[in-house]
Structures are given as C-alpha cells and as structure tokens.
C-alpha atoms as a PDB file:
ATOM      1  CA  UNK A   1     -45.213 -54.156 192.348  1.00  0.00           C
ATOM      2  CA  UNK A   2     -42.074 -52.294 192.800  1.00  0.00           C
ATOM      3  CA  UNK A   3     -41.607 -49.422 190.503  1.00  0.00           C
ATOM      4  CA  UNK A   4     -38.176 -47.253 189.842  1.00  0.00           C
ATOM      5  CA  UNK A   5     -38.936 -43.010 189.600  1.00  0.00           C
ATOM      6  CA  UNK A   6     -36.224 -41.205 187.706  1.00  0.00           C
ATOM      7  CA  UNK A   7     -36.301 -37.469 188.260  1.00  0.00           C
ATOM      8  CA  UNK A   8     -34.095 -36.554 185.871  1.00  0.00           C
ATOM      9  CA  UNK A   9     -34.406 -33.596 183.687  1.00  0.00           C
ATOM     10  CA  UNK A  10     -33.459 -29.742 183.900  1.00  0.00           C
ATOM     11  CA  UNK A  11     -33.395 -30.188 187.711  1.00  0.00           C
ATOM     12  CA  UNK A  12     -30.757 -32.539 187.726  1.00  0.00           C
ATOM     13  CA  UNK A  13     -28.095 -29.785 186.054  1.00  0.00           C
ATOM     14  CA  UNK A  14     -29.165 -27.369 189.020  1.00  0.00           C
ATOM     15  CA  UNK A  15     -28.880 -29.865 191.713  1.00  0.00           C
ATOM     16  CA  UNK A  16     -32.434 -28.496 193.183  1.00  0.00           C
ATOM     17  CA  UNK A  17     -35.688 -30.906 193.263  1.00  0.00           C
ATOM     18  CA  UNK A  18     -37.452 -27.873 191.647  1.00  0.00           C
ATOM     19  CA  UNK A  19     -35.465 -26.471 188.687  1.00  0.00           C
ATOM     20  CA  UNK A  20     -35.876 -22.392 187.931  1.00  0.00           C
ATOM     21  CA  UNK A  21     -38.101 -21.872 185.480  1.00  0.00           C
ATOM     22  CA  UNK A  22     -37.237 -20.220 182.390  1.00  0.00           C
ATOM     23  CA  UNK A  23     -33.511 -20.869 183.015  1.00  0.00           C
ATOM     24  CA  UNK A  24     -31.140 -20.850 179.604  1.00  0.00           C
ATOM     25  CA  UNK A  25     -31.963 -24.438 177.971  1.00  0.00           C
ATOM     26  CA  UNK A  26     -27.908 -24.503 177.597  1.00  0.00           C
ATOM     27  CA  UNK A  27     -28.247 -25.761 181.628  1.00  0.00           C
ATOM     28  CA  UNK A  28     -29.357 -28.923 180.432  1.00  0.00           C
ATOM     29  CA  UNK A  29     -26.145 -30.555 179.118  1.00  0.00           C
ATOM     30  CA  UNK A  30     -25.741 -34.552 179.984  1.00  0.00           C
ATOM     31  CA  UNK A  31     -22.426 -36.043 179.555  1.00  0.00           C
ATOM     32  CA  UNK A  32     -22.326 -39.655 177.424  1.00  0.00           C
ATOM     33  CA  UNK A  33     -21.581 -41.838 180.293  1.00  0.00           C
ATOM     34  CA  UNK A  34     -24.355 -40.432 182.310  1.00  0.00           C
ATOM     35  CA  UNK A  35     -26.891 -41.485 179.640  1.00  0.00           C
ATOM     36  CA  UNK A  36     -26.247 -44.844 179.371  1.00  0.00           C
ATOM     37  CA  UNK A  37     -29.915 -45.837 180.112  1.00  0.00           C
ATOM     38  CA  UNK A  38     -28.850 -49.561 179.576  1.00  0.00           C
ATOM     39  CA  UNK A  39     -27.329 -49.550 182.621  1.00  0.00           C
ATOM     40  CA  UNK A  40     -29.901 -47.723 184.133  1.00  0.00           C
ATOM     41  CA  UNK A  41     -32.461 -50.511 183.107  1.00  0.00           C
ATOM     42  CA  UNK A  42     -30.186 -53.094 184.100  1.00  0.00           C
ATOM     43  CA  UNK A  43     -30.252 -51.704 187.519  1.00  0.00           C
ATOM     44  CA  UNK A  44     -34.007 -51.467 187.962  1.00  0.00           C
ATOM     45  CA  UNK A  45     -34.460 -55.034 186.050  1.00  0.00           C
ATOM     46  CA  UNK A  46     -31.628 -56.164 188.734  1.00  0.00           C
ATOM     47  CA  UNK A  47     -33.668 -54.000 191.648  1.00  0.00           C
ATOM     48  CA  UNK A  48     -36.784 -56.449 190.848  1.00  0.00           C
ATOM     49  CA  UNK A  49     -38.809 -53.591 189.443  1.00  0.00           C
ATOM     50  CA  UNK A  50     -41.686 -53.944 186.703  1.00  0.00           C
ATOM     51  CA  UNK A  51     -41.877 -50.462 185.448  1.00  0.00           C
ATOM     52  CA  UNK A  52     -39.735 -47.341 185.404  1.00  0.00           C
ATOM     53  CA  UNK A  53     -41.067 -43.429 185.476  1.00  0.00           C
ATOM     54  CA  UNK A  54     -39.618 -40.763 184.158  1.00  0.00           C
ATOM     55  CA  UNK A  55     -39.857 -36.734 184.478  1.00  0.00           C
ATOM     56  CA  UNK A  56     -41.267 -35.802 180.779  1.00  0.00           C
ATOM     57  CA  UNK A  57     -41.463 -32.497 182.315  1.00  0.00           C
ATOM     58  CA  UNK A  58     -41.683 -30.798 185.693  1.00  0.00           C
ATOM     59  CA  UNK A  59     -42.923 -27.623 187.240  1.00  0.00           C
ATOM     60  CA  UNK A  60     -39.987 -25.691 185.132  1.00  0.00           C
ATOM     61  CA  UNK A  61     -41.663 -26.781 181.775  1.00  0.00           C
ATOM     62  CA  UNK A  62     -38.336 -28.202 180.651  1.00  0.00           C
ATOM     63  CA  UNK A  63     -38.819 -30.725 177.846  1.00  0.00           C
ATOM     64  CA  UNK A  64     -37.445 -34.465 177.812  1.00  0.00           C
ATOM     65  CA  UNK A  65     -38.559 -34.771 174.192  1.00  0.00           C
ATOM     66  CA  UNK A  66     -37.888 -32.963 171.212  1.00  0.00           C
ATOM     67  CA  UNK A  67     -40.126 -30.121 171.217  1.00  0.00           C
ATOM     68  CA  UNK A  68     -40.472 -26.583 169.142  1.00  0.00           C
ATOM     69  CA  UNK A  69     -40.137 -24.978 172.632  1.00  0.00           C
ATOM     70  CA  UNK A  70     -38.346 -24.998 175.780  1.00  0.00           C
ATOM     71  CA  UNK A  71     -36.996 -28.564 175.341  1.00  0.00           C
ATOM     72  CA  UNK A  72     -33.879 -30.664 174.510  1.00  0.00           C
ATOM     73  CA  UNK A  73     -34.130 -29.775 171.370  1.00  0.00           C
ATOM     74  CA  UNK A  74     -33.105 -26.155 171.452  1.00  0.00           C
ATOM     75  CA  UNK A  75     -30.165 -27.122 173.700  1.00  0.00           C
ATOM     76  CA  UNK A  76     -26.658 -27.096 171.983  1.00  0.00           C
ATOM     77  CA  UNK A  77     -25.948 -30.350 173.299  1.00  0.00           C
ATOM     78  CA  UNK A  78     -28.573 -31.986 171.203  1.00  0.00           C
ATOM     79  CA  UNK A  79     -27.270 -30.428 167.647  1.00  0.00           C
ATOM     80  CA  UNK A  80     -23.850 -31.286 168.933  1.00  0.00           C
ATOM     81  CA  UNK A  81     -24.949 -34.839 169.651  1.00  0.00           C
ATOM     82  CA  UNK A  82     -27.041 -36.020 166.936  1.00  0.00           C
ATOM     83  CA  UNK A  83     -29.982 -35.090 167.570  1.00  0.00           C
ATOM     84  CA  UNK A  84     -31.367 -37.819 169.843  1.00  0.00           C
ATOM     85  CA  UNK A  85     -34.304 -38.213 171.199  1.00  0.00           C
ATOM     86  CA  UNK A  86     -33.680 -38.924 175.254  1.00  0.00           C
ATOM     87  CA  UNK A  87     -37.330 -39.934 176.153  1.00  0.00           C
ATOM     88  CA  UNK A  88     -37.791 -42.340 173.006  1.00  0.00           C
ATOM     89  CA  UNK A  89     -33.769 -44.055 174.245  1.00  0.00           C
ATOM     90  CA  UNK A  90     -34.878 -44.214 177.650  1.00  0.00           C
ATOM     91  CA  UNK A  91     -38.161 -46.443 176.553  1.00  0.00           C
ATOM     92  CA  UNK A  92     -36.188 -48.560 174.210  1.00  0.00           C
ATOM     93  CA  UNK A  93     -34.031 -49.415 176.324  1.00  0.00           C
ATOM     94  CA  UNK A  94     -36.583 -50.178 179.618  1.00  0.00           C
ATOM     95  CA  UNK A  95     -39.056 -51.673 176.895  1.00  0.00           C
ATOM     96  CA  UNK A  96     -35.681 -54.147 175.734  1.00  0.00           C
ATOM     97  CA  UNK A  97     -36.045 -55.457 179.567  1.00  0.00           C
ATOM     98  CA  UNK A  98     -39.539 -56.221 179.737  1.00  0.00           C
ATOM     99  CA  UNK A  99     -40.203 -53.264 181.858  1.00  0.00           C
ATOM    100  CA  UNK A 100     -43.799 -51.359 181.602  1.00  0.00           C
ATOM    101  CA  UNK A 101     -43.143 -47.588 180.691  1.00  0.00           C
ATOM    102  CA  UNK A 102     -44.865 -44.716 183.164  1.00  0.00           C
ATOM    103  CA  UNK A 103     -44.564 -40.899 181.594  1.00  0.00           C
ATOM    104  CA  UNK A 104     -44.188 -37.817 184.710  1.00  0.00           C
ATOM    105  CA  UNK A 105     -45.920 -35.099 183.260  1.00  0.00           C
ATOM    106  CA  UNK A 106     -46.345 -31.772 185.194  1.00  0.00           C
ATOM    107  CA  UNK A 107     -49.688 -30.123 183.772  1.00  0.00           C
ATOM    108  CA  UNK A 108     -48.228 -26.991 185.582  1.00  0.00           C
ATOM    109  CA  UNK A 109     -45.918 -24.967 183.321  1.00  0.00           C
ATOM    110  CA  UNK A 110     -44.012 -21.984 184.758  1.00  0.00           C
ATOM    111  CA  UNK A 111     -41.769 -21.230 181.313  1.00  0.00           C
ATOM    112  CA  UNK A 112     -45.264 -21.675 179.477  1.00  0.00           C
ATOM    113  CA  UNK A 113     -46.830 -19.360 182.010  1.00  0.00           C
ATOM    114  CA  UNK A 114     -43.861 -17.117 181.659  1.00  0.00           C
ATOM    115  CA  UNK A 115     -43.618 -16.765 177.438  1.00  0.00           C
ATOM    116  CA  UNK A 116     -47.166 -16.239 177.147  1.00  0.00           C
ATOM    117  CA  UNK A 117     -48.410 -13.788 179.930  1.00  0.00           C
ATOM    118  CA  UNK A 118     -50.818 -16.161 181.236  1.00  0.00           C
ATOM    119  CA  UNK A 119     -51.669 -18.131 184.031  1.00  0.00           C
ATOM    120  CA  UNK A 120     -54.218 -20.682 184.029  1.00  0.00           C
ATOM    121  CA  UNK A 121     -56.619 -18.571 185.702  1.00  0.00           C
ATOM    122  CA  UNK A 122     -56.178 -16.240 182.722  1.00  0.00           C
ATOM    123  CA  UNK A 123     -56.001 -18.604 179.684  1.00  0.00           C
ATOM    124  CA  UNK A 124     -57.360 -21.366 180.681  1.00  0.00           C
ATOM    125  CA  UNK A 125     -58.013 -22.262 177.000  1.00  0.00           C
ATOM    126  CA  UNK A 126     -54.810 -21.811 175.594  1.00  0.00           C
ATOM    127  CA  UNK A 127     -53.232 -23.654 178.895  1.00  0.00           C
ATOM    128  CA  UNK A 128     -55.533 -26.517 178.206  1.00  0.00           C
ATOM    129  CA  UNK A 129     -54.342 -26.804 174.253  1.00  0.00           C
ATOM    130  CA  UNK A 130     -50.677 -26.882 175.170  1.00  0.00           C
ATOM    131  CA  UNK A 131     -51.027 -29.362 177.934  1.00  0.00           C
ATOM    132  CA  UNK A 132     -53.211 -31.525 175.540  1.00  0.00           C
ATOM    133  CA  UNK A 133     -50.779 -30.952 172.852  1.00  0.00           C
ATOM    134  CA  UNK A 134     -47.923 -31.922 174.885  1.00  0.00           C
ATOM    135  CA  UNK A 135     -49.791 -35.553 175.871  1.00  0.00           C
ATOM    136  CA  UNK A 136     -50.710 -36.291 172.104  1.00  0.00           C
ATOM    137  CA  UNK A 137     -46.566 -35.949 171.487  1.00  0.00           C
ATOM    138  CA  UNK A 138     -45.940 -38.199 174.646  1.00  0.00           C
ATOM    139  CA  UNK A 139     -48.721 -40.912 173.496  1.00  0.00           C
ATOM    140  CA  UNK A 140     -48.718 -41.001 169.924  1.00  0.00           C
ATOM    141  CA  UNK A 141     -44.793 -41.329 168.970  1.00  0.00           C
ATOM    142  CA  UNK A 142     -43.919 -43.755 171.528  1.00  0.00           C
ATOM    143  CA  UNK A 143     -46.085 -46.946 171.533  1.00  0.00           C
ATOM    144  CA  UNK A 144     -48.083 -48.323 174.308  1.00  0.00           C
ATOM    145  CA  UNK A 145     -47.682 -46.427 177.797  1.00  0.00           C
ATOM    146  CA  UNK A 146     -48.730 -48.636 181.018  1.00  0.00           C
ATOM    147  CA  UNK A 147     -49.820 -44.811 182.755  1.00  0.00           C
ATOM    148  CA  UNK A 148     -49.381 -40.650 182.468  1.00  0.00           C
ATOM    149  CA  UNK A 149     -48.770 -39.360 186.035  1.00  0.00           C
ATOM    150  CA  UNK A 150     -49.798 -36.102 186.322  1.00  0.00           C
ATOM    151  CA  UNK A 151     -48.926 -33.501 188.952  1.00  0.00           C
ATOM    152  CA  UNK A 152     -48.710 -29.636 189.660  1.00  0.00           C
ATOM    153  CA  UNK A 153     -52.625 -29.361 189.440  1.00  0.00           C
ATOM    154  CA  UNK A 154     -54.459 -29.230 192.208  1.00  0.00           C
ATOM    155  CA  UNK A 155     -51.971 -27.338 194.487  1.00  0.00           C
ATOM    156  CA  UNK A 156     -54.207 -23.533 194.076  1.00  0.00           C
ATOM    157  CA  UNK A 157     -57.196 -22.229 194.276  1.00  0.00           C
ATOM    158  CA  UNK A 158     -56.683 -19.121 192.024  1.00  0.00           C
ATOM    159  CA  UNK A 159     -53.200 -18.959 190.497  1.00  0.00           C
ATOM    160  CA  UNK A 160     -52.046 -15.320 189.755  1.00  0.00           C
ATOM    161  CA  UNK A 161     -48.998 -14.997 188.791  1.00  0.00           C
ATOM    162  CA  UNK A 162     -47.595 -15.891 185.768  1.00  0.00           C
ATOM    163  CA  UNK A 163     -44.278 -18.129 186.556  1.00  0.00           C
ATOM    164  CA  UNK A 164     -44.856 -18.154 190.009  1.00  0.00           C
ATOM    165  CA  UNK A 165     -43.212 -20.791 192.571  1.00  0.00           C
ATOM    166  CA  UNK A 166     -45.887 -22.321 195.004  1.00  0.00           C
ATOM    167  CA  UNK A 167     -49.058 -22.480 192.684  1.00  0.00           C
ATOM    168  CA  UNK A 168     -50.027 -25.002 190.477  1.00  0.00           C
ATOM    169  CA  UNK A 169     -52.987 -24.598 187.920  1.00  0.00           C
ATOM    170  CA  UNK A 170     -55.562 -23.724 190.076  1.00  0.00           C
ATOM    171  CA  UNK A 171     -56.983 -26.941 192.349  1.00  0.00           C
ATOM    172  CA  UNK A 172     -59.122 -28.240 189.023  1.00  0.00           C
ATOM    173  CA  UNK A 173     -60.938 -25.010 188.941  1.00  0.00           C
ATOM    174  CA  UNK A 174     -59.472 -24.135 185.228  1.00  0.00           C
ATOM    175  CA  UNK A 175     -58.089 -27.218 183.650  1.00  0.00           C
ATOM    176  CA  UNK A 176     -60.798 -29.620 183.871  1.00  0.00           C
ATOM    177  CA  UNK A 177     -59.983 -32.840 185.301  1.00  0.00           C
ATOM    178  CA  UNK A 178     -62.542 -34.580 182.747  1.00  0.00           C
ATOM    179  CA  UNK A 179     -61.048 -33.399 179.279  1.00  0.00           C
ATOM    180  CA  UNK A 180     -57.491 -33.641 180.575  1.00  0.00           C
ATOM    181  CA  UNK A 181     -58.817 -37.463 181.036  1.00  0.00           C
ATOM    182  CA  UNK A 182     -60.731 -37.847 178.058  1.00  0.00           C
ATOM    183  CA  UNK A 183     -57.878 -36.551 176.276  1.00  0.00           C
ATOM    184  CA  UNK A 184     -55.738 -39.209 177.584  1.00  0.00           C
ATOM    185  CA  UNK A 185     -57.973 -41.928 177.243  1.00  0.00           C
ATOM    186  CA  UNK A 186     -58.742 -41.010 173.866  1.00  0.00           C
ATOM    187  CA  UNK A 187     -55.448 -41.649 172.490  1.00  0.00           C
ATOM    188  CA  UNK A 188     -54.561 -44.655 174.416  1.00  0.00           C
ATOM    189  CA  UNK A 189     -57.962 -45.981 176.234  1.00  0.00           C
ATOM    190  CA  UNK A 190     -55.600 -48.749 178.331  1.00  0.00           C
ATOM    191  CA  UNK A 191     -53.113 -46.078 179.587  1.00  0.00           C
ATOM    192  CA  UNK A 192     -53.632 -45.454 183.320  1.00  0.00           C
ATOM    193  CA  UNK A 193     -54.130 -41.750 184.524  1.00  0.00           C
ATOM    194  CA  UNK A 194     -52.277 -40.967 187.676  1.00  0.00           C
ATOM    195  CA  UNK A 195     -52.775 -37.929 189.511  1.00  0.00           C
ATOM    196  CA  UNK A 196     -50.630 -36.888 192.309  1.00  0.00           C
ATOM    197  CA  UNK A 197     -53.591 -34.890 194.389  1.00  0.00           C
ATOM    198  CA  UNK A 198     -53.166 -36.710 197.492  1.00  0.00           C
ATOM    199  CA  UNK A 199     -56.867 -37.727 197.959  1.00  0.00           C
ATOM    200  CA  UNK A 200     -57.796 -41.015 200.295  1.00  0.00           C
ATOM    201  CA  UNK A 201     -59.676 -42.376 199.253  1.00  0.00           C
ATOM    202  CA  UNK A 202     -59.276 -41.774 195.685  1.00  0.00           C
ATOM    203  CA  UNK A 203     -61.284 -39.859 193.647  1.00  0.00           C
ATOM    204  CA  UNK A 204     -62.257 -41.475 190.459  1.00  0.00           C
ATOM    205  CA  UNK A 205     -62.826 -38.654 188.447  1.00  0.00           C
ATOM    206  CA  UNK A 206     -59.335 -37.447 188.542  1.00  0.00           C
ATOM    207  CA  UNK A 207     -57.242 -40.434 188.740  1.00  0.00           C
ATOM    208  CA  UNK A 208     -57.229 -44.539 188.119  1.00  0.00           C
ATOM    209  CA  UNK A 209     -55.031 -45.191 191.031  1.00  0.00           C
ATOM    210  CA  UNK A 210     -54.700 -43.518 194.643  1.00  0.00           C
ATOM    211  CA  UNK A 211     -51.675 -41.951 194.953  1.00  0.00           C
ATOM    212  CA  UNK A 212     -50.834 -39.695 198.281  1.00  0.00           C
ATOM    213  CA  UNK A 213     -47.559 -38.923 200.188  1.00  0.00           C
ATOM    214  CA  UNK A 214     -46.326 -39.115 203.669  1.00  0.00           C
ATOM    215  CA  UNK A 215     -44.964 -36.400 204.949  1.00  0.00           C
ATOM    216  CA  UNK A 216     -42.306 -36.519 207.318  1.00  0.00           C
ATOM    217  CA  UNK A 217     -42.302 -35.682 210.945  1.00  0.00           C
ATOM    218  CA  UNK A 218     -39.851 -35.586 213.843  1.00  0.00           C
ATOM    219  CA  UNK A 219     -40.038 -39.289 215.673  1.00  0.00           C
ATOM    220  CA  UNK A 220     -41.019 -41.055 212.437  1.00  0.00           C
ATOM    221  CA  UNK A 221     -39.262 -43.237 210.731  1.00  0.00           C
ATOM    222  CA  UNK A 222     -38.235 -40.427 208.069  1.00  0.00           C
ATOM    223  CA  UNK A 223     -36.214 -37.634 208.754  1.00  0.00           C
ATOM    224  CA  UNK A 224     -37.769 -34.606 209.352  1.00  0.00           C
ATOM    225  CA  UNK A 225     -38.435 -31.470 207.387  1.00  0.00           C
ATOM    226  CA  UNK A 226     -37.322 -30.489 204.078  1.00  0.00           C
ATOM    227  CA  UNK A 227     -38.995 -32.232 201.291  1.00  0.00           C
ATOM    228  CA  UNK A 228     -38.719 -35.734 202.268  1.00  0.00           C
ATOM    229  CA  UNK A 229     -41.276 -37.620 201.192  1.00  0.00           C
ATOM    230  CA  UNK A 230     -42.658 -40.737 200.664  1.00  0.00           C
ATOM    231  CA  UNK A 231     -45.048 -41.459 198.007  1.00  0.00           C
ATOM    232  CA  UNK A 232     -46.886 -44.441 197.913  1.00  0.00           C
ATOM    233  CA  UNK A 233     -49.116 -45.717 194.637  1.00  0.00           C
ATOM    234  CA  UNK A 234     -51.774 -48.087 196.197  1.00  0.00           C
END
C-alpha cells in the first residue's frame, strides 16, 4: 500500500539530502510548530497511507533518539525543551492513527567512523557492536515495528577512509548481512528487514522485501540528473 517517508533529521537544518558529518549537534534545533507530528499523521492518515518511515539516522550518524552520543540528546534544544524523546512522539502519534511504524536506519556511520579512527574495513567488530547496539535501542523501547530499513551498506568494496563521503560499509564484505539479520530478528522475529541494495530480483539473504530505485534520465518521466529518484518497495 501507500507508504509516507519522512527524511527528517540533521539534514533537514542544513537543507542538503546528505547532512555533514560530524557537524556541531547545536545544528539540529526544531522549532515547536514544526514538530507537531499530529498534524503530520493527520496528513499521511488523510494521504490514504498505512505506514509512515522515518530517518532514525542517516549517513551523518545523527541520532533521532536519545542517545549517549551524537544524538538529540546532547543538543541544547533538548535540555531546553524537556527532554523529549522525538522518535518515541513521532510513533505515538502515527501509532494513535492506526498507522504501521517503519524505522530508516543507516548502518553506515561517518561521525562513528570519525570519533573512533575506524572504518569498517578496520573495525569491523567494533562497527558491528555499535550498529547492533543502536537496533536493540530502536526495537526494544518502542513496541512492535512493522520493518527496519537499512541503507549505506552495500555501496563499497573496501572503505578506507574514516568519515569519508561516497563509501558505505564495504558492499557486505565486513558487516555481515546474516548477524545484522539475526540481530534484528532476534529481538522482534515479525519485524521486516529492508535493505536498500538495489538487487532485482531480491536477494533473500539480505532483505524481506525488494527494494531498488529508478534513476532518472533525460526523456523520462523524471527530471534529469541530480539525485532524483524514485524508490519503489515491491
């Protein structure tokens, strides 16, 4: 069915799809009428959508939940506001509609990669306990989660630089598709892993459902260049 994405985190206070890395967690500063996920959810509901997804995290490593690093909660807007916890309002108030709840996750980490030296390539072990770390948060404090969509994986074959734009974890070579996975379904065996990998058909080992995007060309019916896109969950 139809499906609302909401990429809204760090990137949305830089205006750029991809938000800088490592950038002062002040940047992330929401006013109170632009959280009013109510509306948001009335919107979707209104939209005929079933589910709504929302950036946990992208490529950055920028937090949606309240984390001991790089996340909302060592912004000053969050001790100035309460302390609230965006990701749990957001699913409260989609949940209050009847809508099924889908979690963005970017396994790829640049701030991560950045604060500890390391690229996946070069602790693969320590990469794979923070991302697995990171999904027991996301599926253990907020109830029942319809899928995980994962992305920033598969992108490079040998990532080498700690931080840097263009590479992704290394193409399955260092964080194994299979624990990732058995991770996941261990904590929540109905939640649906989706991988953003692009494979047709789909690969079963690295994903529940085929997910791949269109990229646009000149004489299609999307504009192109850029970063247009058009991603399709089949």
């Amino acid at each position: 069915g139809c499906g609302a994405v909401f990429h809204w985190n760090m990137s949305t206070f830089q205006e750029i799809e991809w938000a800088t890395p490592n950038v002062a967690v002040n940047t992330f500063a929401p006013t109170a009428a632009s959280i009013n996920f109510g509306a948001w959810m009335d919107l979707v509901q209104a939209a005929g959508c079933t589910y709504v997804n929302i950036t946990t995290k992208h490529h950055d490593g920028f937090k949606l939940w309240p984390r001991a690093a790089y996340s909302i909660s060592q912004t000053a807007w969050y001790a100035a506001n309460g302390s609230p916890d965006l990701l749990g309002q957001f699913i409260t108030a989609a949940r209050a509609r009847g809508l099924n709840i889908v979690l963005y996750y970017s396994i790829w980490d640049r701030t991560w990669e950045i604060a500890n030296s390391v690229t996946a390539a070069t602790g693969t072990s320590a990469y794979t306990a923070m991302i697995e770390s990171e999904l027991t948060d996301l599926l253990t404090n907020y109830g029942a989660i319809t899928a995980i969509w994962t992305d920033g994986w598969s992108w490079s074959e040998a990532p080498t630089t700690p931080g840097a734009a263009g590479g992704g974890v290394g193409g399955y070579t260092y964080i194994i598709p299979a624990t990732i996975r058995a991770h996941i379904k261990g904590i929540q065996p109905d939640c649906l892993h989706i991988e953003n990998n692009h494979n047709h058909p789909y690969n079963s080992a690295t994903g529940d459902i085929e997910v791949y995007e269109w990229a646009s060309t000149a004489g299609s019916e999307f504009p192109a260049g850029g970063n247009t896109r058009l991603s399709e969950v089949m």
